[in-house]
N, C-alpha and C. Protein backbone atom coordinates (compact mmCIF):
# COMPACT_ATOMS: atom_id res chain seq x y z
N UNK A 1 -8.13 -13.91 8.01
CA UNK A 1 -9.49 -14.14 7.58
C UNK A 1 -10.15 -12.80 7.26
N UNK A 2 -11.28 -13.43 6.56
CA UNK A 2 -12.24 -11.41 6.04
C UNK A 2 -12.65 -10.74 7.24
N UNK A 3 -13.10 -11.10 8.38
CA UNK A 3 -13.58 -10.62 9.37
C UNK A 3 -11.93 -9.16 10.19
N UNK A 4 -10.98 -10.61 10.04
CA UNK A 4 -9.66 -9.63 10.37
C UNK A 4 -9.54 -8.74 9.95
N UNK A 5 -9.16 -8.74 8.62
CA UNK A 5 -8.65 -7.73 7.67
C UNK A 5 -9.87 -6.50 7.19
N UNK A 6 -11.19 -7.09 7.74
CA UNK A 6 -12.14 -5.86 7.77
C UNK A 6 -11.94 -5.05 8.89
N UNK A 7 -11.63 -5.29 10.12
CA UNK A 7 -10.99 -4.57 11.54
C UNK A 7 -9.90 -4.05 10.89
N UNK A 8 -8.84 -4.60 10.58
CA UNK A 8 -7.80 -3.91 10.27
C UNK A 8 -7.89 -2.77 9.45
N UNK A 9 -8.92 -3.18 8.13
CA UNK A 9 -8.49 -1.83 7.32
C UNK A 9 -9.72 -0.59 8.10
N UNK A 10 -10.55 -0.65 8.91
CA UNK A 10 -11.17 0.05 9.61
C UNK A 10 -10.44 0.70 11.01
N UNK A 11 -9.26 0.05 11.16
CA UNK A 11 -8.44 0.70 12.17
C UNK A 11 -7.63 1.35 11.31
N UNK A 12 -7.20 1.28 10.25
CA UNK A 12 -6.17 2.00 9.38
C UNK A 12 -6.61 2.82 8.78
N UNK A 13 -8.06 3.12 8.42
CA UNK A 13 -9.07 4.22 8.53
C UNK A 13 -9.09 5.41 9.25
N UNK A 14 -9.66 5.19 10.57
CA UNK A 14 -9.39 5.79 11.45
C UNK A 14 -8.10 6.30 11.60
N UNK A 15 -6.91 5.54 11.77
CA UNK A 15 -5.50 6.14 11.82
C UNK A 15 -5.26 7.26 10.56
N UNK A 16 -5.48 6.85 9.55
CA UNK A 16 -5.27 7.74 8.09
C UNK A 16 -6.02 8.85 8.62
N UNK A 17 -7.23 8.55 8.97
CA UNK A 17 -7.83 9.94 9.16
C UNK A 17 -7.70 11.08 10.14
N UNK A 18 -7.34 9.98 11.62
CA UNK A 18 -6.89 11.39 12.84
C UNK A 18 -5.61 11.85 12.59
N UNK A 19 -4.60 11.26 11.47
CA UNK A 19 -3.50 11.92 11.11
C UNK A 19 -3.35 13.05 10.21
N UNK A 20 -4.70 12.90 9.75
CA UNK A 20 -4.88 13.71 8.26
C UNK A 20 -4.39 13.89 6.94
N UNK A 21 -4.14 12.51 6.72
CA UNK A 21 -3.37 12.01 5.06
C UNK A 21 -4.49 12.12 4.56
N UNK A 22 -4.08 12.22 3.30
CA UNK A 22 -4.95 11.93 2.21
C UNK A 22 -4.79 10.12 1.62
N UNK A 23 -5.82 9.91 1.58
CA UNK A 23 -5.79 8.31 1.13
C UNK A 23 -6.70 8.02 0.34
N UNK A 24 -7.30 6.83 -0.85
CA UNK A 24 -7.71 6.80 -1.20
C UNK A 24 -8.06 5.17 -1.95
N UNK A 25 -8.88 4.23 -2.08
CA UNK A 25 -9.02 3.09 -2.09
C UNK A 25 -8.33 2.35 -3.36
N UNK A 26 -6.97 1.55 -3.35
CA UNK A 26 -6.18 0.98 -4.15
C UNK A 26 -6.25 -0.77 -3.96
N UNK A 27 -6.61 -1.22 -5.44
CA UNK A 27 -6.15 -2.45 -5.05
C UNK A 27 -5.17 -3.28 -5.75
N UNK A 28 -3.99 -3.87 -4.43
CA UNK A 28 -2.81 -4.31 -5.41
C UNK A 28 -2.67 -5.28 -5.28
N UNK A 29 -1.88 -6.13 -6.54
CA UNK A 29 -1.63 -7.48 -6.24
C UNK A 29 -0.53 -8.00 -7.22
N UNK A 30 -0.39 -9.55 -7.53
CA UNK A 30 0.45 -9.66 -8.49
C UNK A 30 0.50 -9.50 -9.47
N UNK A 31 1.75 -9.59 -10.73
CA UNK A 31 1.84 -8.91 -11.89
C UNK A 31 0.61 -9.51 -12.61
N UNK A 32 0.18 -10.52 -12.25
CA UNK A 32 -1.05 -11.64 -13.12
C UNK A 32 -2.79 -11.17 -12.31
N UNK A 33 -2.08 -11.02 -11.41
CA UNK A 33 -3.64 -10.26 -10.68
C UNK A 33 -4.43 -11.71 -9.81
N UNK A 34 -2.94 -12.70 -10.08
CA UNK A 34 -3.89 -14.26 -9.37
C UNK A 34 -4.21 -14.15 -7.77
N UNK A 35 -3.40 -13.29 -7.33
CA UNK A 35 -3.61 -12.89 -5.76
C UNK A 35 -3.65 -10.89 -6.07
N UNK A 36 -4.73 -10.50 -5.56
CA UNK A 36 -5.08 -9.26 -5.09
C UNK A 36 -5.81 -8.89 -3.71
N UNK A 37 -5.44 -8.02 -3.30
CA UNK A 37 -5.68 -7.31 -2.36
C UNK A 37 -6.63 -5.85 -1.88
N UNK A 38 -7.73 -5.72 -1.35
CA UNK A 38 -7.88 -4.07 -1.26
C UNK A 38 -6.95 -3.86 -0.50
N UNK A 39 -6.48 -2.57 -0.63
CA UNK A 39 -5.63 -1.32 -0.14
C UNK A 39 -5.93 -0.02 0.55
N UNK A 40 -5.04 0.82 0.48
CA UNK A 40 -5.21 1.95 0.30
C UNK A 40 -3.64 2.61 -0.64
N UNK A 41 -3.95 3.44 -1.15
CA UNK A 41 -2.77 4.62 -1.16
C UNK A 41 -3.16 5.48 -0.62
N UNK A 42 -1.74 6.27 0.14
CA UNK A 42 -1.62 7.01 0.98
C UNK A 42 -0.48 7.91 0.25
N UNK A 43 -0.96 9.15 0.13
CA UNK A 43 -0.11 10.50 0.50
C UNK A 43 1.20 10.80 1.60
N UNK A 44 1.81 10.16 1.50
CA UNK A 44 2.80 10.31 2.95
C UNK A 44 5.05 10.04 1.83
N UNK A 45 5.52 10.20 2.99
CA UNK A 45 6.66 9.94 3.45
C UNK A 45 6.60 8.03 2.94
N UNK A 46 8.12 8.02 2.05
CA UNK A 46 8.44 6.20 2.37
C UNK A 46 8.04 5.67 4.21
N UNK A 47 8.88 6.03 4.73
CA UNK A 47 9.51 5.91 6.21
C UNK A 47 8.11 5.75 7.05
N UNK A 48 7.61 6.67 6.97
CA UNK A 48 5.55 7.03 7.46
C UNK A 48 5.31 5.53 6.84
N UNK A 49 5.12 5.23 5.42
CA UNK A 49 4.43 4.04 4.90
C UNK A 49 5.04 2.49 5.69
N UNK A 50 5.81 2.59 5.45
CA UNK A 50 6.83 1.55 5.94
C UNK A 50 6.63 1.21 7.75
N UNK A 51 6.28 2.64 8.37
CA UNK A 51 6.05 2.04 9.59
C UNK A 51 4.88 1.85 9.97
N UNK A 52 3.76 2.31 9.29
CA UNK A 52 2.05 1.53 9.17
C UNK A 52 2.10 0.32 8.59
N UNK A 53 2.85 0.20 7.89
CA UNK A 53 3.21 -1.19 7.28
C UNK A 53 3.52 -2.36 8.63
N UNK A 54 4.42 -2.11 8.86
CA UNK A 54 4.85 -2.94 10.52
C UNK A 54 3.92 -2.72 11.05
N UNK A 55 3.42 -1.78 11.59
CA UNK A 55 2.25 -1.91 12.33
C UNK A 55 0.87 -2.48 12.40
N UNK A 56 0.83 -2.73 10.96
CA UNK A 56 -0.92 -3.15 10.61
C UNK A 56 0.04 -4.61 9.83
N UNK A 57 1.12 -5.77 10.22
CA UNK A 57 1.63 -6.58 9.66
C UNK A 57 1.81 -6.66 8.36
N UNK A 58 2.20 -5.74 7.61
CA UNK A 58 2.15 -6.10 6.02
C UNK A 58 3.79 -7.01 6.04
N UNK A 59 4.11 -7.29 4.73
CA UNK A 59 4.84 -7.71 4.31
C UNK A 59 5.46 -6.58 3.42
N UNK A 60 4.77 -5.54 2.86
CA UNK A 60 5.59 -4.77 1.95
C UNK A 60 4.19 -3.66 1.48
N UNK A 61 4.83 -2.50 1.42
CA UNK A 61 3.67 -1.71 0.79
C UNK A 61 4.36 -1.10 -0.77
N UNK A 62 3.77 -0.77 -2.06
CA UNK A 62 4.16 0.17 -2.69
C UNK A 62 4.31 1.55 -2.77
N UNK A 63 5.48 1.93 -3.42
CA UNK A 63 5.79 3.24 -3.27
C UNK A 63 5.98 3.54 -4.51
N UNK A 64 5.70 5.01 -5.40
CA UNK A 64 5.52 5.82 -6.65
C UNK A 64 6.19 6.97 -6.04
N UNK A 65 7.53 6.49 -7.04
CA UNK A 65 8.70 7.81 -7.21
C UNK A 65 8.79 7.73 -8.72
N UNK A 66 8.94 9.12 -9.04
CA UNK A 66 9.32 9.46 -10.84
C UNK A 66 8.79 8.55 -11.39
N UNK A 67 7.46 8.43 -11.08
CA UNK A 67 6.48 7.61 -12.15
C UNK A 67 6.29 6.01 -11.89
N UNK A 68 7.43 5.34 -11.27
CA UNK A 68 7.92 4.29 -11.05
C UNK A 68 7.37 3.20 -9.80
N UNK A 69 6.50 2.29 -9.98
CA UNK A 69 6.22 1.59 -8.74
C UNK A 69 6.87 0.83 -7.90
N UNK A 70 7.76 0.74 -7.11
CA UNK A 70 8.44 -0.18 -6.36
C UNK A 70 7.83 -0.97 -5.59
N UNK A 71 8.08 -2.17 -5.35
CA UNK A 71 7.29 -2.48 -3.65
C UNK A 71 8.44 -2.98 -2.56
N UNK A 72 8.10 -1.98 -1.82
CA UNK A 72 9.33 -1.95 -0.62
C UNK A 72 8.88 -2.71 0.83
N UNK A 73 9.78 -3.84 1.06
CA UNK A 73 9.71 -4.85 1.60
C UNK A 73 9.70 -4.14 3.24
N UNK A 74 8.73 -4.71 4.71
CA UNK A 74 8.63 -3.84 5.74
C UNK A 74 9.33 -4.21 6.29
N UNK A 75 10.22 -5.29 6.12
CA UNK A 75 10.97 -6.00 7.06
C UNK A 75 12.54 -5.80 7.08
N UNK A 76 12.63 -4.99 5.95
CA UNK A 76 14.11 -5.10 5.48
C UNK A 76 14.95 -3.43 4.66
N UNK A 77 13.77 -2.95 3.87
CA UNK A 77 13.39 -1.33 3.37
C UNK A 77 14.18 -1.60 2.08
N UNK A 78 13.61 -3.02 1.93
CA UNK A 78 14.46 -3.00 0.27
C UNK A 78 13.49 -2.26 -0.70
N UNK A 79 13.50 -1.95 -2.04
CA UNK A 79 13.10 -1.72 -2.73
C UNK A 79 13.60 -2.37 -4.09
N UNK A 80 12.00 -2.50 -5.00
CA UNK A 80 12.32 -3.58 -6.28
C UNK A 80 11.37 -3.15 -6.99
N UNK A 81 11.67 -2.40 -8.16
CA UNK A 81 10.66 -1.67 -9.12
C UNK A 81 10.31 -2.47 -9.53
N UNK A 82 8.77 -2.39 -10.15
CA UNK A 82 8.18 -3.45 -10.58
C UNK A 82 7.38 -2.82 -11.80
N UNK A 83 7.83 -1.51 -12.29
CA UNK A 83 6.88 -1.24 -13.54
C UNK A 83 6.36 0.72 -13.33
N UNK A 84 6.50 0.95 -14.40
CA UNK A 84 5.58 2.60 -14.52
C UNK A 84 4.08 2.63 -13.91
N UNK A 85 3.92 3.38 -13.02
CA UNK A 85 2.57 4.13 -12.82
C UNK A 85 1.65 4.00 -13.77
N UNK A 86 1.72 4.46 -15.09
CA UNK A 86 1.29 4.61 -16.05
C UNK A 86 1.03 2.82 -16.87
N UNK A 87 1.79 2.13 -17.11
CA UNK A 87 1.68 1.02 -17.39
C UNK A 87 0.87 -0.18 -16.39
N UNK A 88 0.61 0.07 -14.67
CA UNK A 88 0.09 -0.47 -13.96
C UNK A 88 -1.28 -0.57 -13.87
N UNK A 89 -1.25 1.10 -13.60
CA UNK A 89 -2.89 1.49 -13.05
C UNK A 89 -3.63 0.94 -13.86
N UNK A 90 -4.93 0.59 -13.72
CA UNK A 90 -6.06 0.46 -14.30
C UNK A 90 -7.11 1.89 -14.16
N UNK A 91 -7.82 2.60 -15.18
CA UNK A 91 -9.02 3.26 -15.28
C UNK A 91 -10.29 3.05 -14.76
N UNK A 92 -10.64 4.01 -13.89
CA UNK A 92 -11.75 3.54 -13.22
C UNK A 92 -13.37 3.08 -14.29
C-alpha cells in the first residue's frame, strides 16, 4: 500500500544517505509504462544494488553497463537487457 512504500522509500533514504551514495529520483516501469514505479538510482556496485534490493523486498532493480539497461532479478542475479540508456530515459 502507499502508506508502506512511503516508509520504505524514507528508510532507503536514510540508508542511501548514512552510506553516502549518490542517488537520485528515478522512475521505472514497464516497456508500455502501464505499471510504473518511483525509484531511485543509485551510484553503487551490482552486488551493493542487489542486496538493498533483498532488503527493502524488491523483485529486481536496474542496472546501466556500456550504455545498456538490464533489470537484474534479486532473487536469482539474472540479468536481461532490456534496451539503451539513451533510448529509455525520458528528459526532464
Amino acid at each position: 500500500n502507499e502508506a508502506s512504500n512511503t516508509r520504505a522509500n524514507a528508510q532507503l533514504t536514510d540508508r542511501l544517505q548514512a552510506e553516502g551514495l549518490v542517488f537520485f529520483p528515478v522512475t521505472g516501469g514497464s516497456p508500455d509504462f502501464a505499471h510504473a514505479e518511483p525509484g531511485f538510482g543509485i551510484v553503487a556496485e551490482l552486488s551493493h544494488l542487489l542486496e538493498l534490493g533483498r532488503e527493502f523486498r524488491q523483485e529486481a532493480v536496474f542496472w546501466i553497463e556500456g550504455g545498456i539497461v538490464h533489470l537484474c532479478s534479486c532473487s536469482d542475479d539474472t540479468r536481461h537487457p532490456v534496451g539503451s540508456w539513451g533510448d529509455l530515459a525520458t528528459p526532464f
